[in-house]
C-alpha atoms as a PDB file:
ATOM      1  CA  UNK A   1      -7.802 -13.403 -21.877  1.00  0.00           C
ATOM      2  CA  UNK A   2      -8.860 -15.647 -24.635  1.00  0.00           C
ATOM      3  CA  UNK A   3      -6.539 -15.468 -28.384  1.00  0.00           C
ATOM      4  CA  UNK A   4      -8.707 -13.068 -29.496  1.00  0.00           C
ATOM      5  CA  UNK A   5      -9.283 -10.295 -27.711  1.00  0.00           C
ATOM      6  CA  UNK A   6      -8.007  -7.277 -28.478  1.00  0.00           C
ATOM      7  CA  UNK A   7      -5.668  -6.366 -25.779  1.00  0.00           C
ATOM      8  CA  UNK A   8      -3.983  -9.731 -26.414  1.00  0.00           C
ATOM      9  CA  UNK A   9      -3.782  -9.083 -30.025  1.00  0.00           C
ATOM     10  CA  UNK A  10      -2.277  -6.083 -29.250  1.00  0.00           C
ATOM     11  CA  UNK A  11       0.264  -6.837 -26.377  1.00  0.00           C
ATOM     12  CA  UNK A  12       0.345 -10.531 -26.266  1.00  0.00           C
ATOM     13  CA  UNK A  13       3.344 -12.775 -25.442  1.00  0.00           C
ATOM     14  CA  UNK A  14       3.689 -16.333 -26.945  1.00  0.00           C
ATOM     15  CA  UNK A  15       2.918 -19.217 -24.715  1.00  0.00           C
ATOM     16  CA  UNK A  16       6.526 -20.704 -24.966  1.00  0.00           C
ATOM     17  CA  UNK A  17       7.887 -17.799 -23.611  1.00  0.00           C
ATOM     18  CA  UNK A  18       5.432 -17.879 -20.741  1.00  0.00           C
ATOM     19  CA  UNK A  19       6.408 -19.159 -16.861  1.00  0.00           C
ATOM     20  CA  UNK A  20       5.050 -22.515 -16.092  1.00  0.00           C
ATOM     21  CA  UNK A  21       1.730 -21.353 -13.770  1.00  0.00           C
ATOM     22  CA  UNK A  22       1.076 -23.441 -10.273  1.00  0.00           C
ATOM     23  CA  UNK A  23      -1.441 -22.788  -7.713  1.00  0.00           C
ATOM     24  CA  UNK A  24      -0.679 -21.139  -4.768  1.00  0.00           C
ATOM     25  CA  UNK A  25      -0.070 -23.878  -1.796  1.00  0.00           C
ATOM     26  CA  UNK A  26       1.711 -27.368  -4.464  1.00  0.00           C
ATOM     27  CA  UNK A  27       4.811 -28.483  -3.169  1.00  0.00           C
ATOM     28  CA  UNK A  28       7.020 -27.304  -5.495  1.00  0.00           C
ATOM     29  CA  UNK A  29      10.524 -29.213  -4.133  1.00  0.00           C
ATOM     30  CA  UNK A  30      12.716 -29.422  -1.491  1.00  0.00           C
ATOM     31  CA  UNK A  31      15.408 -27.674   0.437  1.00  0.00           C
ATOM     32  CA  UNK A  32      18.731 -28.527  -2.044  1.00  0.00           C
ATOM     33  CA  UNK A  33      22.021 -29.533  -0.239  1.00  0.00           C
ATOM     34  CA  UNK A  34      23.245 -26.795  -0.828  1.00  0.00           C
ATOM     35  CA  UNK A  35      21.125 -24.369   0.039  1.00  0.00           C
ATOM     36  CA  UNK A  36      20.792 -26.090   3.529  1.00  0.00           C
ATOM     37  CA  UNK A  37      24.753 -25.460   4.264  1.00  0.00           C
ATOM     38  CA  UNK A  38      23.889 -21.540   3.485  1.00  0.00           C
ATOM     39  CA  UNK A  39      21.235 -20.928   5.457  1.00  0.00           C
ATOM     40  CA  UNK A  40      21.084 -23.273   7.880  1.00  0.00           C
ATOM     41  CA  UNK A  41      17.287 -24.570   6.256  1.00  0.00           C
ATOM     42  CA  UNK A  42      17.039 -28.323   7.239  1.00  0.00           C
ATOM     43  CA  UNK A  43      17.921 -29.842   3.659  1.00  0.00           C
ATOM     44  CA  UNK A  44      14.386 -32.090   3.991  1.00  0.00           C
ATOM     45  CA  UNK A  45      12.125 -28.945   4.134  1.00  0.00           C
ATOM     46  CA  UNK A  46       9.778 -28.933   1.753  1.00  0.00           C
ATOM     47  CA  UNK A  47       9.404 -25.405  -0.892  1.00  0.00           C
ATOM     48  CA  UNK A  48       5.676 -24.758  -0.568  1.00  0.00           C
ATOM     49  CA  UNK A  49       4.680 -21.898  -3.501  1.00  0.00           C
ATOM     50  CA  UNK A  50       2.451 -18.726  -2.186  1.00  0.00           C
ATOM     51  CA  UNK A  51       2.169 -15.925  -3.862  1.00  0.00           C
ATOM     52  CA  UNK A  52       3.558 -12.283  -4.609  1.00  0.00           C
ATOM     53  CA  UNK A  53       4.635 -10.173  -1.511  1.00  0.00           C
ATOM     54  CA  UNK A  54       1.986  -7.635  -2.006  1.00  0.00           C
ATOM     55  CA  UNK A  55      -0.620 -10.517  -2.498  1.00  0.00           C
ATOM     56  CA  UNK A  56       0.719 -12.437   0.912  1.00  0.00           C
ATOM     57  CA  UNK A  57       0.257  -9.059   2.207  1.00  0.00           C
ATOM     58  CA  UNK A  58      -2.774  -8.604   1.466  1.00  0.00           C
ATOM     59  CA  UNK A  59      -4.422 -11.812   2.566  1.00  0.00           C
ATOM     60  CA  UNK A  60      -1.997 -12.012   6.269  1.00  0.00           C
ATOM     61  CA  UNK A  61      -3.986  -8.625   6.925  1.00  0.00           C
ATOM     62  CA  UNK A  62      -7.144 -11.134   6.163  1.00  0.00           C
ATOM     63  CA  UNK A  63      -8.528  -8.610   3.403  1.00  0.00           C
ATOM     64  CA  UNK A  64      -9.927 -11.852   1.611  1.00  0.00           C
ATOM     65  CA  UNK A  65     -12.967 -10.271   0.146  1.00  0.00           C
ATOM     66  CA  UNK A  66     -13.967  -6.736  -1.746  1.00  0.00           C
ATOM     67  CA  UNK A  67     -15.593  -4.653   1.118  1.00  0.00           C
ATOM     68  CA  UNK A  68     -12.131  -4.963   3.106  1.00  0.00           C
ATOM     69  CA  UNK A  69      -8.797  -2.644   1.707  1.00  0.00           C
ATOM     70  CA  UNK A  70      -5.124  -3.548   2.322  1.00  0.00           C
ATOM     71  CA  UNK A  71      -2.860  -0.460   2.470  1.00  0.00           C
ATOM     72  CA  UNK A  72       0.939  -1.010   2.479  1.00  0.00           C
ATOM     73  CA  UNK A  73       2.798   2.231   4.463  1.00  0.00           C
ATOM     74  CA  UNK A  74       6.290   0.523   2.683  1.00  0.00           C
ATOM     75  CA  UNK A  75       8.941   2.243   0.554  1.00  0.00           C
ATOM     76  CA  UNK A  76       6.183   1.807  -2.215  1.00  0.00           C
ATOM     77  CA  UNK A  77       2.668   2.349  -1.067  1.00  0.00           C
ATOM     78  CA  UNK A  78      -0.334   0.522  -2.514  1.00  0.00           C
ATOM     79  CA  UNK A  79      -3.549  -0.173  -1.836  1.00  0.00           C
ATOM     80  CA  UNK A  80      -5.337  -3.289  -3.308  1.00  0.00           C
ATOM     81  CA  UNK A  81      -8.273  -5.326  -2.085  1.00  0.00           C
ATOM     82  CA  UNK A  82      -9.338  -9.108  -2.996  1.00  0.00           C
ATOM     83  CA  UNK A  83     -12.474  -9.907  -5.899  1.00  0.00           C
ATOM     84  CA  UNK A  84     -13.568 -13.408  -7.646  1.00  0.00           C
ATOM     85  CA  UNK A  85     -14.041 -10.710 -11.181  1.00  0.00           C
ATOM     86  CA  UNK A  86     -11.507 -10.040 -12.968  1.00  0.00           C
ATOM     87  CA  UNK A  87     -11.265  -6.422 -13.194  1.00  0.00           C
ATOM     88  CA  UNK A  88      -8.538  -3.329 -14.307  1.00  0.00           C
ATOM     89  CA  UNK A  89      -7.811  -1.013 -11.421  1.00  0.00           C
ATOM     90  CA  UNK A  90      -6.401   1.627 -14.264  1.00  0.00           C
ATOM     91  CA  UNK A  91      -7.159   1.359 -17.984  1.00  0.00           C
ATOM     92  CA  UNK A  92      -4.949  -1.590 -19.598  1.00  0.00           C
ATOM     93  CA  UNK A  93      -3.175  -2.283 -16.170  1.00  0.00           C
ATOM     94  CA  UNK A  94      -4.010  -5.788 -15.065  1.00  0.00           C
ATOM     95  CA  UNK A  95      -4.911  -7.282 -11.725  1.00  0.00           C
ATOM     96  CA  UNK A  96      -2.501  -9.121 -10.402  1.00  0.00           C
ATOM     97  CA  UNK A  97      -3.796 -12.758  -9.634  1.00  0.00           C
ATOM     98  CA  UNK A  98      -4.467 -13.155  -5.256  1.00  0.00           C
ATOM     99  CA  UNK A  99      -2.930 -16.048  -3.808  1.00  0.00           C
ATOM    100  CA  UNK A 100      -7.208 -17.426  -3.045  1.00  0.00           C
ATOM    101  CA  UNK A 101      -7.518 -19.615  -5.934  1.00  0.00           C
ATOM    102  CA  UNK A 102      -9.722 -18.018  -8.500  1.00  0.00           C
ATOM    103  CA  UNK A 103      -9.321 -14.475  -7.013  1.00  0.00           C
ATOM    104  CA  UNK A 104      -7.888 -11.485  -8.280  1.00  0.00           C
ATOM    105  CA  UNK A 105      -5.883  -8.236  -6.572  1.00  0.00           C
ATOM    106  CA  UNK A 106      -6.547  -4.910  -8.414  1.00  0.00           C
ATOM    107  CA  UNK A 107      -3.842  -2.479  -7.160  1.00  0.00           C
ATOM    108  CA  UNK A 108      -2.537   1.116  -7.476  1.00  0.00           C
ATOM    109  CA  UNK A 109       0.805   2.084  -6.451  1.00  0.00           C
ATOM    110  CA  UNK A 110       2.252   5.223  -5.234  1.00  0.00           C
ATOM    111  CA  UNK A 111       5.717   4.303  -6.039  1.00  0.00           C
ATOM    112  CA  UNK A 112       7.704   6.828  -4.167  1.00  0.00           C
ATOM    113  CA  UNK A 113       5.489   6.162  -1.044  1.00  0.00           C
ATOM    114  CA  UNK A 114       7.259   6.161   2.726  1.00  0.00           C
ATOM    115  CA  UNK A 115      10.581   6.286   0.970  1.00  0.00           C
ATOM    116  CA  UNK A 116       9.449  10.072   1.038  1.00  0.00           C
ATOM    117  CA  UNK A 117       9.727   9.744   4.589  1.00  0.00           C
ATOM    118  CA  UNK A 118      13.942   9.000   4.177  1.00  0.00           C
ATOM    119  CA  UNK A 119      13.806  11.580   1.956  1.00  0.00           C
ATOM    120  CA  UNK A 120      12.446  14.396   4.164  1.00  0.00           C
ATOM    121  CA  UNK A 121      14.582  12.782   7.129  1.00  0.00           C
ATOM    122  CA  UNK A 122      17.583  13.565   5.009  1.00  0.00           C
ATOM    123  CA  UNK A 123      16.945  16.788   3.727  1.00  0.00           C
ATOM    124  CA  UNK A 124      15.004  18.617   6.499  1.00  0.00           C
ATOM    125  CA  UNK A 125      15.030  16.675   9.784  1.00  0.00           C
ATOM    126  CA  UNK A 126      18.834  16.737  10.928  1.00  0.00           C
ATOM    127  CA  UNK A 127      17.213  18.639  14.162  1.00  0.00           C
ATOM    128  CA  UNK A 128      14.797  15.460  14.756  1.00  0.00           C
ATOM    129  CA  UNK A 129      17.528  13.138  13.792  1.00  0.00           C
ATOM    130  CA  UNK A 130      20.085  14.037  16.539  1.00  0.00           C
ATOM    131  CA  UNK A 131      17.047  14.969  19.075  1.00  0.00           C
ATOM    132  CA  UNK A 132      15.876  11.349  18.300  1.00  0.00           C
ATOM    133  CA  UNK A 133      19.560   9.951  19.119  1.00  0.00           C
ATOM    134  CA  UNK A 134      19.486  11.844  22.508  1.00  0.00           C
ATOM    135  CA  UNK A 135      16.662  10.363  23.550  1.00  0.00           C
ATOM    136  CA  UNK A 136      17.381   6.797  22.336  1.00  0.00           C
ATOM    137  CA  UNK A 137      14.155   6.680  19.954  1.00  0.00           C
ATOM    138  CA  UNK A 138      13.805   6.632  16.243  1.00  0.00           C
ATOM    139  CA  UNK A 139      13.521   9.649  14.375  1.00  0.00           C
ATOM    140  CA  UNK A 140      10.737   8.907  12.755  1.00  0.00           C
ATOM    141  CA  UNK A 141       8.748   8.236  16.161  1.00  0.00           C
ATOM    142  CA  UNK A 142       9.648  11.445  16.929  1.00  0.00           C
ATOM    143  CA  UNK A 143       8.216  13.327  13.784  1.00  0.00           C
ATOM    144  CA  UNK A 144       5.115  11.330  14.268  1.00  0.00           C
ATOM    145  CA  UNK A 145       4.678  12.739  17.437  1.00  0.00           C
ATOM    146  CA  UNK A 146       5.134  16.200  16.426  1.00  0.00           C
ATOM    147  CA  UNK A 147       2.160  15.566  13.794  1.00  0.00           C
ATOM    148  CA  UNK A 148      -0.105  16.070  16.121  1.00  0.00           C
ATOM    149  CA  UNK A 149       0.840  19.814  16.509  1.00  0.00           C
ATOM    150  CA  UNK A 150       0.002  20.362  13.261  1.00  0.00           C
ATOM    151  CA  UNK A 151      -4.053  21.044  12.400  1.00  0.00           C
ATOM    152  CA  UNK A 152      -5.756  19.025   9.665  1.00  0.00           C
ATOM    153  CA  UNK A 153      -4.797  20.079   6.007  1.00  0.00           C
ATOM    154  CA  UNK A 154      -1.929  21.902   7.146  1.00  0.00           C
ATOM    155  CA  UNK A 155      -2.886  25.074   7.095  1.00  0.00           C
ATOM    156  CA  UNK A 156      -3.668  24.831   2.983  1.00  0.00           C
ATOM    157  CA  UNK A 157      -0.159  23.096   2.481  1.00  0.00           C
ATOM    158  CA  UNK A 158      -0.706  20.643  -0.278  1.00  0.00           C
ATOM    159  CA  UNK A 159       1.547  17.950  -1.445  1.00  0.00           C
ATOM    160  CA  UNK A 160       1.971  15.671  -4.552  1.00  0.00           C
ATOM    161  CA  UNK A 161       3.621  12.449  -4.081  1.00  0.00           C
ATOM    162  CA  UNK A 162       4.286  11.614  -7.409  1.00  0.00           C
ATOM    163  CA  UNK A 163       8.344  11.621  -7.440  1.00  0.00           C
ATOM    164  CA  UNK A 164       8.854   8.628  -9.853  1.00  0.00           C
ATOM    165  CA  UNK A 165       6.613   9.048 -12.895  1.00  0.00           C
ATOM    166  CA  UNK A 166       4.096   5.940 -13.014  1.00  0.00           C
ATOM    167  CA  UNK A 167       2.595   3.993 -16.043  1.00  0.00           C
ATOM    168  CA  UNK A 168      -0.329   5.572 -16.567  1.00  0.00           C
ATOM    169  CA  UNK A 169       1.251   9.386 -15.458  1.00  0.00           C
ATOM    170  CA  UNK A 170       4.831   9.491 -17.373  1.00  0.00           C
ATOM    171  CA  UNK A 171       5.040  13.108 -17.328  1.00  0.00           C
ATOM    172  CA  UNK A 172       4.413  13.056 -13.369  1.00  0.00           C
ATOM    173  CA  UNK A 173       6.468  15.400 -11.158  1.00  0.00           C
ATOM    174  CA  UNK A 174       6.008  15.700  -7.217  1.00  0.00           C
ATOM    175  CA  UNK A 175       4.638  19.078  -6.082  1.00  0.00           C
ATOM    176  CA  UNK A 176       3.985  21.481  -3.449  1.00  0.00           C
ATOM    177  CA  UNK A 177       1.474  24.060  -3.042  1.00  0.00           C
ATOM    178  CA  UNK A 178       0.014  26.255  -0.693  1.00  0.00           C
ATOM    179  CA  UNK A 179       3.233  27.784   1.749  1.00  0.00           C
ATOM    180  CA  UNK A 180       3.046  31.019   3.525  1.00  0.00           C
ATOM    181  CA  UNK A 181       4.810  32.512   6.215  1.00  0.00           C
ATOM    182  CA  UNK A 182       3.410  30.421   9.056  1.00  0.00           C
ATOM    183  CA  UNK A 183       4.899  26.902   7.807  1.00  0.00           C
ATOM    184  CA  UNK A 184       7.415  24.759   9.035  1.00  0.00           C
ATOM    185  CA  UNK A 185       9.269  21.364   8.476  1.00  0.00           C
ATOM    186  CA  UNK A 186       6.678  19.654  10.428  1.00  0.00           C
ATOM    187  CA  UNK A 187       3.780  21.258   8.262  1.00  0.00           C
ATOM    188  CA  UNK A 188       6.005  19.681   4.962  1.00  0.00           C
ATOM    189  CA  UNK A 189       6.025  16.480   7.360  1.00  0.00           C
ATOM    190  CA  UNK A 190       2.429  16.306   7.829  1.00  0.00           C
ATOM    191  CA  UNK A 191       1.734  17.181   4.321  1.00  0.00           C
ATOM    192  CA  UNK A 192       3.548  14.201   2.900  1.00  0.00           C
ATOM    193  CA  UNK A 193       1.796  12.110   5.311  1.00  0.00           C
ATOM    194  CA  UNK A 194      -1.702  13.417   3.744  1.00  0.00           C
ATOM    195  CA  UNK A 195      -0.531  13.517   0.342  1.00  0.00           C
ATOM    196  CA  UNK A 196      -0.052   9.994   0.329  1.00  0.00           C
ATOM    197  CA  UNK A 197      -2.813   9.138   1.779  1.00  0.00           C
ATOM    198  CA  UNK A 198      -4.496  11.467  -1.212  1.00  0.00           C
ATOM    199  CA  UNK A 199      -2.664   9.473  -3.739  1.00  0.00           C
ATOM    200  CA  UNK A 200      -3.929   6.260  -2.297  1.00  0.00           C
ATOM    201  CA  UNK A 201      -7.510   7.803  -1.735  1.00  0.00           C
ATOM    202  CA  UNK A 202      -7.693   8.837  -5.407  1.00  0.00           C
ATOM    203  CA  UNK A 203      -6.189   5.105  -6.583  1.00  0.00           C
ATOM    204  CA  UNK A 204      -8.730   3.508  -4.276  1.00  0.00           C
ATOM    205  CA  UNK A 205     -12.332   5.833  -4.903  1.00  0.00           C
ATOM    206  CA  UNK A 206     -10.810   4.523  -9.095  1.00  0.00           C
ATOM    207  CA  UNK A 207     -11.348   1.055  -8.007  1.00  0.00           C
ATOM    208  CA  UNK A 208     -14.572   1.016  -6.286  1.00  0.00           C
ATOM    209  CA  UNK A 209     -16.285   2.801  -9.457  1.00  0.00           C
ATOM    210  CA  UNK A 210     -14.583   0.267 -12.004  1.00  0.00           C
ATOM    211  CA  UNK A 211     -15.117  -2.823  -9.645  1.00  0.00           C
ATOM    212  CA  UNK A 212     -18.469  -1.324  -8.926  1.00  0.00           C
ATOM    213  CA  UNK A 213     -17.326  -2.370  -5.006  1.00  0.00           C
ATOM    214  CA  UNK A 214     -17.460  -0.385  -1.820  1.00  0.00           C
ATOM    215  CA  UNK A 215     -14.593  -1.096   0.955  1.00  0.00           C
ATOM    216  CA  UNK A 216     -15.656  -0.515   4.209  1.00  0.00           C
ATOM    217  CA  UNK A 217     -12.567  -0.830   6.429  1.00  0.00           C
ATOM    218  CA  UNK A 218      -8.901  -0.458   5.873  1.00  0.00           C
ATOM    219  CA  UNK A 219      -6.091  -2.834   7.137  1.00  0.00           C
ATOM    220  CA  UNK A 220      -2.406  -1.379   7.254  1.00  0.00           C
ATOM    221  CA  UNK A 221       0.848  -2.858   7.590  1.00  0.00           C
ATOM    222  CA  UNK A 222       4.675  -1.632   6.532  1.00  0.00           C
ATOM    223  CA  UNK A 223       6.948   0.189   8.403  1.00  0.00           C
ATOM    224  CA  UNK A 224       4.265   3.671   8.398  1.00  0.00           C
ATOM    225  CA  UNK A 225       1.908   1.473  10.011  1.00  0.00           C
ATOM    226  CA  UNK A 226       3.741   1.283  13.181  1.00  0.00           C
ATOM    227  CA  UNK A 227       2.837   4.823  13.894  1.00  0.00           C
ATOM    228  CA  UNK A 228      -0.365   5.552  15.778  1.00  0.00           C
ATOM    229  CA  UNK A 229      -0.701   8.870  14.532  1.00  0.00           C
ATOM    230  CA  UNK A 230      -0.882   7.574  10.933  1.00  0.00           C
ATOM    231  CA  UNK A 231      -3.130   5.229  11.522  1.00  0.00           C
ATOM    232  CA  UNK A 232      -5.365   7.880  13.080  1.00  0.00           C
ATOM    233  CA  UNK A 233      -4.791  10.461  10.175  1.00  0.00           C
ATOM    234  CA  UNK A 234      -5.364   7.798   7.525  1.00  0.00           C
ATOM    235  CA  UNK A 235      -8.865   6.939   9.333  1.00  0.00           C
ATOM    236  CA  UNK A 236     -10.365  10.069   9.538  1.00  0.00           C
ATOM    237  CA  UNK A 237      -9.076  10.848   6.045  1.00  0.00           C
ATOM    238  CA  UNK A 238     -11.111   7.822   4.643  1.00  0.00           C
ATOM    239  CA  UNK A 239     -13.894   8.276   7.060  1.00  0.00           C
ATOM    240  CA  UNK A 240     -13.668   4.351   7.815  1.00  0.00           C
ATOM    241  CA  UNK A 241     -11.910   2.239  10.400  1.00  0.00           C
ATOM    242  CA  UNK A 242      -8.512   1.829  10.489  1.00  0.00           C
ATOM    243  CA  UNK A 243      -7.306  -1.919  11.973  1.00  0.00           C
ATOM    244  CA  UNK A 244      -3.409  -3.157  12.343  1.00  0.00           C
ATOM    245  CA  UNK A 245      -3.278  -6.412  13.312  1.00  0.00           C
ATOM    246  CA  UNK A 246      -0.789  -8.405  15.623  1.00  0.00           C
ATOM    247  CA  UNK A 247       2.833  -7.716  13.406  1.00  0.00           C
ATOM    248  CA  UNK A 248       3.518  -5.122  10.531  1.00  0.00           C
ATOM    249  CA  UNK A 249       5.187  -7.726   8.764  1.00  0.00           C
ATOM    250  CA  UNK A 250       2.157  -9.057   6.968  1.00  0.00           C
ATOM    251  CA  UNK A 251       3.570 -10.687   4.389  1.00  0.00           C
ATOM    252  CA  UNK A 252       5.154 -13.028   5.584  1.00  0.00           C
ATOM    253  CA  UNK A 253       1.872 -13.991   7.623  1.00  0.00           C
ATOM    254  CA  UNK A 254       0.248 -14.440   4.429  1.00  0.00           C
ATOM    255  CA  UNK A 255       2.817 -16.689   3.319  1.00  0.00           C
ATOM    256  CA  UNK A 256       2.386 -19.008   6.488  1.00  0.00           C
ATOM    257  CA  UNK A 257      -1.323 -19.056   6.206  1.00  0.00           C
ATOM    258  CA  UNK A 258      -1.120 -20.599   2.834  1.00  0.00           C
ATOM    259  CA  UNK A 259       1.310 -23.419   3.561  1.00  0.00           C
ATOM    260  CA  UNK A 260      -0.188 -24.397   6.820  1.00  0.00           C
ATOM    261  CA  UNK A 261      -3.423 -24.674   5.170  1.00  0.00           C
ATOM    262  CA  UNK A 262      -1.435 -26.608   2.159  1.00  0.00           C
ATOM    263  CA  UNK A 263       0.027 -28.704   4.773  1.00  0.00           C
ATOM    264  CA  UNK A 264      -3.291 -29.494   6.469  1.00  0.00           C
ATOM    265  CA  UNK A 265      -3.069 -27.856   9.767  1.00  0.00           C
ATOM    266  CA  UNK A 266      -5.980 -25.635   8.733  1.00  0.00           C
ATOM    267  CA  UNK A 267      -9.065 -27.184   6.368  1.00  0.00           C
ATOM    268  CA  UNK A 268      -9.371 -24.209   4.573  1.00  0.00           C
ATOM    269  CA  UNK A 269      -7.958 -20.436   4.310  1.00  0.00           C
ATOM    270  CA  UNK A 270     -11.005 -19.276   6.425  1.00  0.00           C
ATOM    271  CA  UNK A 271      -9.808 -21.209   9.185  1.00  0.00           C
ATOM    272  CA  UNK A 272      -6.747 -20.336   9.078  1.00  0.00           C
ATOM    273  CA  UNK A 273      -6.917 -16.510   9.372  1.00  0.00           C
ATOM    274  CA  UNK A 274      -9.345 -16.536  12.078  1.00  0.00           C
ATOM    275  CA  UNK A 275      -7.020 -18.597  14.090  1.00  0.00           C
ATOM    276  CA  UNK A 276      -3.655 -16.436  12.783  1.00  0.00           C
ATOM    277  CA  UNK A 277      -4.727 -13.055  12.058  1.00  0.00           C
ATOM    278  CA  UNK A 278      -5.536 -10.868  15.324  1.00  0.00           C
ATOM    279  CA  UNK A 279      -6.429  -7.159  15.038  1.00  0.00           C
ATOM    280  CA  UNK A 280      -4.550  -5.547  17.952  1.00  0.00           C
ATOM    281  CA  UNK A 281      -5.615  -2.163  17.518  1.00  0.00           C
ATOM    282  CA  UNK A 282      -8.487   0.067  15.845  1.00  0.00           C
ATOM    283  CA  UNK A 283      -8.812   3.669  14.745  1.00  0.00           C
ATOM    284  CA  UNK A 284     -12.371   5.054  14.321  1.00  0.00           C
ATOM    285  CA  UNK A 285     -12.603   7.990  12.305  1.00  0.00           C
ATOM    286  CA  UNK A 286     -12.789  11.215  13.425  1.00  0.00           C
ATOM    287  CA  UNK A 287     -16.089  12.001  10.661  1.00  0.00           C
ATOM    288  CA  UNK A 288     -15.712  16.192  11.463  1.00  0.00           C
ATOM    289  CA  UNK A 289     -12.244  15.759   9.827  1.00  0.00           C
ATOM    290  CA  UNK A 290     -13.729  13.611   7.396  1.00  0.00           C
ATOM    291  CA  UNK A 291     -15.279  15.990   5.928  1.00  0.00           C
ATOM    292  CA  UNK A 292     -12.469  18.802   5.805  1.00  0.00           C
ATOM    293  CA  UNK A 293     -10.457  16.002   3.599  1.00  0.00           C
ATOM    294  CA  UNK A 294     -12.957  15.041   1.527  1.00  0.00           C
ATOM    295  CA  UNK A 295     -13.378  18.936   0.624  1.00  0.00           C
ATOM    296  CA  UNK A 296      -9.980  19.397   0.191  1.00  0.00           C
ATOM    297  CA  UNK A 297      -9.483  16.373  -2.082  1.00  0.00           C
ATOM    298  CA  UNK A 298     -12.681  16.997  -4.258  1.00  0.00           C
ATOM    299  CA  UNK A 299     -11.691  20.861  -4.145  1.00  0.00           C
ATOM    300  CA  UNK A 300      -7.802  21.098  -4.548  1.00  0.00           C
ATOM    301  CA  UNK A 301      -5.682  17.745  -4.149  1.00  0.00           C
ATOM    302  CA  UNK A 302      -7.721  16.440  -7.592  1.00  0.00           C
ATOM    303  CA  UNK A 303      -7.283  19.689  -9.114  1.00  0.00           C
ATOM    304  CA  UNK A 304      -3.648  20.242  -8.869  1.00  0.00           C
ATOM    305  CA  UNK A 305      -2.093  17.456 -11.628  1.00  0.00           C
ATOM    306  CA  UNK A 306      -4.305  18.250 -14.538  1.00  0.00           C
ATOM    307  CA  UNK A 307      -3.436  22.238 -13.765  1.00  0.00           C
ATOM    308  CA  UNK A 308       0.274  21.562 -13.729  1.00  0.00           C
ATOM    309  CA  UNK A 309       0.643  18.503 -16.373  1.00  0.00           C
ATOM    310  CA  UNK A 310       1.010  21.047 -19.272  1.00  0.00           C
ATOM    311  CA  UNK A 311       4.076  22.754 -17.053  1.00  0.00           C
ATOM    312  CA  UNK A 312       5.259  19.008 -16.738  1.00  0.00           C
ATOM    313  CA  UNK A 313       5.099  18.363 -20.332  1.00  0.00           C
ATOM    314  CA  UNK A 314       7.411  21.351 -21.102  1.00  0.00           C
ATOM    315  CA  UNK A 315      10.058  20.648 -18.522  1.00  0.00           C
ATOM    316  CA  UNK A 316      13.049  19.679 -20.433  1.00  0.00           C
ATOM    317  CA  UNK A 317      15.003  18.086 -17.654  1.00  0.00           C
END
């Protein structure tokens, strides 16, 4: 922003109490003696800068331009994608800068994202938990399995992920809507699944009208994206293809790419992620489901906070 404009008049910080700024890839020091005898990092290592976790993220899943969408299944879920504009994913929320030179990463978060997934483990799915230890698996691979027993939309169960009020949503409380006598746990299970996706879906469709930008494919990593059915779900609820690349841990590919280009292995970033980043499996949507979501999101997932926000404004807890 320059001095003058108004949302710097308004929330502006002075310079001298501003973080030096580097780009993404300078040498920024090496290993300290001391460090070394703590981790075991040769003490002659050089410190290369990169970026933010979500930003590393973001370009290790190679989603270096606007038509392609990085979605995080982590403890906090977010979707972002990568422009040369500067643009606001929410009213007076900023971008957060991309670790391309000149580039920017307009995100929304769902801030209670998979961690919904402990929470439901610990409060619903002791059955799963010790079926899962009997069988030597994770529990969650075994509730992802069981999603496929359940039909798309759950039967009309609906849920809100919003657990931790946001920024822009304050008043925000997670909901629930829809039960009746035929649910079970592993309709709530599926639910959550969808009604993050829903969140995401609604932070994303924001973007793309205020960037002006269409994504045509989604790339997934975090611990949610290990899960096949997911990936499935979250396809045919976006109507787009879903890819996962070689390792979940994208981040720190991101990371890698940037110093090995720094370092000269690679001439540019370009290079580099078509010789590091590897899509190892894709999800085609399922376009008859599609459309189911897309009714239910335009018909009752974007109807249910503005309906309840004046009940959330009274609760006095």
């Amino acid at each position: 922003m320059k001095d003058n404009d108004l949302k710097r008049c308004i929330f502006d910080v002075e310079k001298e109490k501003l973080c030096e700024i580097i780009e993404p890839g300078e040498v920024i020091g090496c290993i300290c003696e001391s460090a070394s005898e703590a981790t075991g990092i040769d003490s002659s290592l050089e410190l290369i800068a990169t970026g933010s976790d979500k930003g590393c993220e973001t370009l290790g899943l190679s989603c270096s331009t606007p038509d392609k969408a990085a979605i995080s299944f982590g403890t906090t879920a977010t979707v972002q994608f990568t422009t040369d504009k500067y643009m606001e994913p929410l009213p007076f929320i900023p971008s957060y800068p991309a670790v391309l030179k000149d580039h920017y990463n307009p995100e929304v978060q769902i801030y209670r994202g998979y961690w919904l997934i402990s929470w439901f483990k610990k409060e619903f799915a002791n059955k799963e938990i010790q079926e899962a230890k009997e069988l030597g698996i994770d529990p969650e691979e075994l509730l992802n399995m069981r999603l496929k027993d359940i039909p798309p939309g759950c039967f009309g169960l609906m849920f809100q992920p919003y657990f931790t009020p946001g920024v822009v949503m304050p008043k925000a409380r997670g909901a629930v809507i829809g039960f009746s006598d035929i649910h079970t746990r592993i309709h709530i299970y599926r639910a959550i699944i969808e009604g993050i996706n829903f969140a995401i879906m609604d932070g994303l469709k924001t973007m793309e009208r205020r960037g002006k930008i269409k994504v045509k494919s989604l790339y997934v990593a975090g611990g949610g994206s290990k899960s096949d059915e997911i990936c499935q779900i979250t396809a045919n609820m976006f109507g787009m293809p879903v890819y996962r690349i070689q390792t979940h841990e994208a981040s720190g590919l991101g990371s890698s790419i940037v110093a090995f280009k720094a370092k000269g292995v690679f001439e540019n970033i370009e290079e580099a992620l078509e010789s590091m980043v590897h899509i190892k499996d894709e999800f085609e949507p399922d376009m008859k489901e599609h459309e189911l979501y897309e009714r239910l999101f335009e018909e009752i997932y974007k109807m249910i906070f503005p309906k309840l926000l004046p009940l959330y404004k009274k609760n006095i807890n």
